[in-house]
Protein backbone atom coordinates (compact mmCIF):
# COMPACT_ATOMS: atom_id res chain seq x y z
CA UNK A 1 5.18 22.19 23.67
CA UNK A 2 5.80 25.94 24.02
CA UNK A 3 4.23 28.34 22.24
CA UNK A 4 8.10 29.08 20.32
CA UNK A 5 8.48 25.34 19.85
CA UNK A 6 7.22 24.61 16.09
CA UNK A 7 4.34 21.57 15.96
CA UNK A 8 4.88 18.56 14.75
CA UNK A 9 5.72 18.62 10.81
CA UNK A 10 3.50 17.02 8.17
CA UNK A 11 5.75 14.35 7.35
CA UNK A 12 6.54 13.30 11.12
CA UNK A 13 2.14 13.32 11.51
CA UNK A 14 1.56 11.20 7.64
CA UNK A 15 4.61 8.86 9.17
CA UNK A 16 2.12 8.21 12.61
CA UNK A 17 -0.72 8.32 10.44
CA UNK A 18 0.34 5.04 8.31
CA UNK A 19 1.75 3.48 11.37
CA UNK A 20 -1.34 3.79 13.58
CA UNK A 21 -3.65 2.56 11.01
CA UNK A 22 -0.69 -0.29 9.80
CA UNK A 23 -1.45 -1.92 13.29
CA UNK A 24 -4.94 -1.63 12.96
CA UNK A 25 -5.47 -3.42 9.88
CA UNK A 26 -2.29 -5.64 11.24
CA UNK A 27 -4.88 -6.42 14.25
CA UNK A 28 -8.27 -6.44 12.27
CA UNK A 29 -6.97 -8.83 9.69
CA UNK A 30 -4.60 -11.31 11.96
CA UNK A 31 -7.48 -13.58 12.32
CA UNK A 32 -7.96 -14.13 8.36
CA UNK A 33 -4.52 -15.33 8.74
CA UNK A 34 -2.95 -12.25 6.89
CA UNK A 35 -1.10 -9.50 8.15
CA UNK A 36 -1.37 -5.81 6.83
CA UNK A 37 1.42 -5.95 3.80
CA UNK A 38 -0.70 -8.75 2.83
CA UNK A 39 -3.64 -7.76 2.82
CA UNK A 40 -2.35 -4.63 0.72
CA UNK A 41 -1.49 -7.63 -2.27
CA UNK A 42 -4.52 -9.52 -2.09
CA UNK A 43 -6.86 -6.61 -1.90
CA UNK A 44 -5.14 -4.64 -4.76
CA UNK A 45 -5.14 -8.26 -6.73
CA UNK A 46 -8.98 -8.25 -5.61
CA UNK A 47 -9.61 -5.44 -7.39
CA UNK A 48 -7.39 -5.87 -10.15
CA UNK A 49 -8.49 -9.25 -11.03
CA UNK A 50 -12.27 -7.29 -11.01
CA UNK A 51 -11.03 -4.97 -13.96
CA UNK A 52 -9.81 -8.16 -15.77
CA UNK A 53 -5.89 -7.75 -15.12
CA UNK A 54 -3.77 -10.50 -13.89
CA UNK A 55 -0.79 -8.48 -12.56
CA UNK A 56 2.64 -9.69 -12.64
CA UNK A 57 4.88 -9.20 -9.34
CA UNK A 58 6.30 -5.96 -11.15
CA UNK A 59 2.84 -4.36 -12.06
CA UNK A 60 1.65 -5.30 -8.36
CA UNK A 61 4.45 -3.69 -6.42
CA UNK A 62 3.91 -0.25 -8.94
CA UNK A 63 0.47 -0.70 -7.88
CA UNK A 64 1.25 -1.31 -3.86
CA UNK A 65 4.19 1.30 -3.48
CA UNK A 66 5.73 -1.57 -2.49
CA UNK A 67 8.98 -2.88 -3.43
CA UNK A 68 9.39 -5.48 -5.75
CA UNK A 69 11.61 -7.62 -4.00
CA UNK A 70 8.95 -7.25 -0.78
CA UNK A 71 6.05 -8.24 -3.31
CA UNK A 72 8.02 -11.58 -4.26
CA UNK A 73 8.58 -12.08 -0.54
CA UNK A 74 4.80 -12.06 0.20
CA UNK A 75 3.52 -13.78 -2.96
CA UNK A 76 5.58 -16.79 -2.05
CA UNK A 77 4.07 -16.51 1.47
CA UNK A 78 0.68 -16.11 0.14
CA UNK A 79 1.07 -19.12 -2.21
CA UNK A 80 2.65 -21.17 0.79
CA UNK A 81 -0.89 -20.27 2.13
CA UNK A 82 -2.89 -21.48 -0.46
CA UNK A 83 -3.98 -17.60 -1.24
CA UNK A 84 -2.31 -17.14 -4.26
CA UNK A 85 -1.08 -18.58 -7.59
CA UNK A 86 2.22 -17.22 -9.05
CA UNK A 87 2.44 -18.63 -12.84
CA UNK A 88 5.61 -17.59 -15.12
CA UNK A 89 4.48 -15.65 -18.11
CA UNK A 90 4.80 -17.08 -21.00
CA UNK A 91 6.09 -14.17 -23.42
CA UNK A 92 8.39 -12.85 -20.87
CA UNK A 93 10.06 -15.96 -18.16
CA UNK A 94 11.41 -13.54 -16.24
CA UNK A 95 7.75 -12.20 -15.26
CA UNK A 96 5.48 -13.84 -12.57
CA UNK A 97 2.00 -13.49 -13.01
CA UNK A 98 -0.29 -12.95 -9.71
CA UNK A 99 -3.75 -14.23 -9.34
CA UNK A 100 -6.00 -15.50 -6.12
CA UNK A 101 -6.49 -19.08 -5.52
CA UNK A 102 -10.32 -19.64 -4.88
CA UNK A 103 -9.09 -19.78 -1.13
CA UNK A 104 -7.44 -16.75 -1.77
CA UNK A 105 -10.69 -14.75 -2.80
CA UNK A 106 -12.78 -15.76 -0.11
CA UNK A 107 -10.64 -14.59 2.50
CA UNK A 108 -9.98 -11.56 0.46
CA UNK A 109 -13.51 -10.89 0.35
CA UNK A 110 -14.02 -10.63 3.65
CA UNK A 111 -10.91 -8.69 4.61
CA UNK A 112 -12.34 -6.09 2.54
CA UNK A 113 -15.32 -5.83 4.16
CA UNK A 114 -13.63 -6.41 8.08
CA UNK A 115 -11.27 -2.87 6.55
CA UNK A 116 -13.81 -0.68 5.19
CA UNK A 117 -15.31 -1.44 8.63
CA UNK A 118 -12.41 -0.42 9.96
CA UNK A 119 -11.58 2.09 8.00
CA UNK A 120 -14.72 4.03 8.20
CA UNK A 121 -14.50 3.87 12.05
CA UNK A 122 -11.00 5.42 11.55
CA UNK A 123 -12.43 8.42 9.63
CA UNK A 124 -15.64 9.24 11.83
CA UNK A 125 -13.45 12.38 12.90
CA UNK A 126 -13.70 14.14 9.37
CA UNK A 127 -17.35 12.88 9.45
CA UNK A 128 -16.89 9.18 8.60
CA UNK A 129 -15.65 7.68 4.83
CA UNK A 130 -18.58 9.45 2.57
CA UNK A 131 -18.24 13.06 4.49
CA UNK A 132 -16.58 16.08 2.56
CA UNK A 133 -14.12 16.37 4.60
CA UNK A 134 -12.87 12.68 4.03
CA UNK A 135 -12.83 13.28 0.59
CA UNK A 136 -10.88 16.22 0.66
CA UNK A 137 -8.29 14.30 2.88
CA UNK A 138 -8.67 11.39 0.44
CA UNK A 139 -7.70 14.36 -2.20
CA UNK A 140 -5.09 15.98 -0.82
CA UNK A 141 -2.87 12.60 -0.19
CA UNK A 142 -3.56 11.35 -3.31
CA UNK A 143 -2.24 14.69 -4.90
CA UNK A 144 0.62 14.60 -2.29
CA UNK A 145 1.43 10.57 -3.11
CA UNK A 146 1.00 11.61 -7.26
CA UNK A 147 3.88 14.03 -6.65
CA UNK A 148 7.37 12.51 -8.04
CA UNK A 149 10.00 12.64 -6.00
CA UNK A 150 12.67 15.49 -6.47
CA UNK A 151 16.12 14.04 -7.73
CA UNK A 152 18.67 15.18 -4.50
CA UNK A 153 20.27 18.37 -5.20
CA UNK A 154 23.88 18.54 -5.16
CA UNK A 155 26.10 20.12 -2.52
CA UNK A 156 27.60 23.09 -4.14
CA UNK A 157 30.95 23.19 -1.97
CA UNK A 158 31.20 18.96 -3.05
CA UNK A 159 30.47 20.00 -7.15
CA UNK A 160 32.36 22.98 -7.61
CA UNK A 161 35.14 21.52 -8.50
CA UNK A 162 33.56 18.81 -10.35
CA UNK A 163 32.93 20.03 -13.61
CA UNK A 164 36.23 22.37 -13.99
């Protein structure tokens, strides 16, 4: 780059960020059997089941980020796997309730521990996972992901005409 060419933009670096550490946890986990996007349900079902919750597919994919239809996808995988149970609720039939198999929370357990491993190896550049620094990181995405999306603004030259 020149010194008139602009760096690289925040979203472009968060975009390699998540992709860079995807594949690690893709690669760390792979020999559990599970691949990153699962690892994502069974952890946050981990911890949710920890707190008492049994999530349905809904509540889990608010929880993820991930989409709802992708959540059913992997929970049918998981269960396939002998990982996870998927139960209809009984007040509402169009819910699915989530919860680990015991199968499903041993592997989970130590997926947890193979990705904090990981994870604080992949923060030892802002002083490792309990350093300052990582918290203020950890800070600033979460106030970046807790931002709602802005609804698209219109086109002026396509709505001019609209409301006349």
């Amino acid at each position: 780059m020149t010194e008139d060419a602009p760096g690289p933009t925040p979203g472009f670096l968060v975009w390699r960020l998540a992709n860079k550490w995807r594949v690690a946890v893709d690669r760390a986990v792979a020999p559990l059997g599970l691949t990153h996007a699962q690892y994502s349900l069974v952890a946050s079902l981990y911890g949710m089941r920890r707190s008492g919750e049994r999530p349905s597919q809904r509540q889990l994919a608010d929880h993820t980020g991930l989409e709802a239809l992708y959540v059913s996808k992997l929970a049918r995988a998981l269960e396939s796997a002998g990982m996870v149970e998927r139960t209809r609720d009984p007040r509402d039939p169009r819910a699915v309730r989530l919860q680990l198999t015991e199968q499903g929370h041993a592997v989970t357990g130590q997926a947890i521990v193979v990705v904090q491993e990981l994870l604080q190896r992949l923060m030892e550049p802002l002083g490792g996972l309990d350093a300052q620094r990582a918290r203020t990181f950890t800070h600033e995405l979460t106030a970046l992901l807790d931002t709602p999306l802005a609804p698209p603004v219109p086109d002026d030259e396509n709505t001019q005409g609209a409301t006349s």
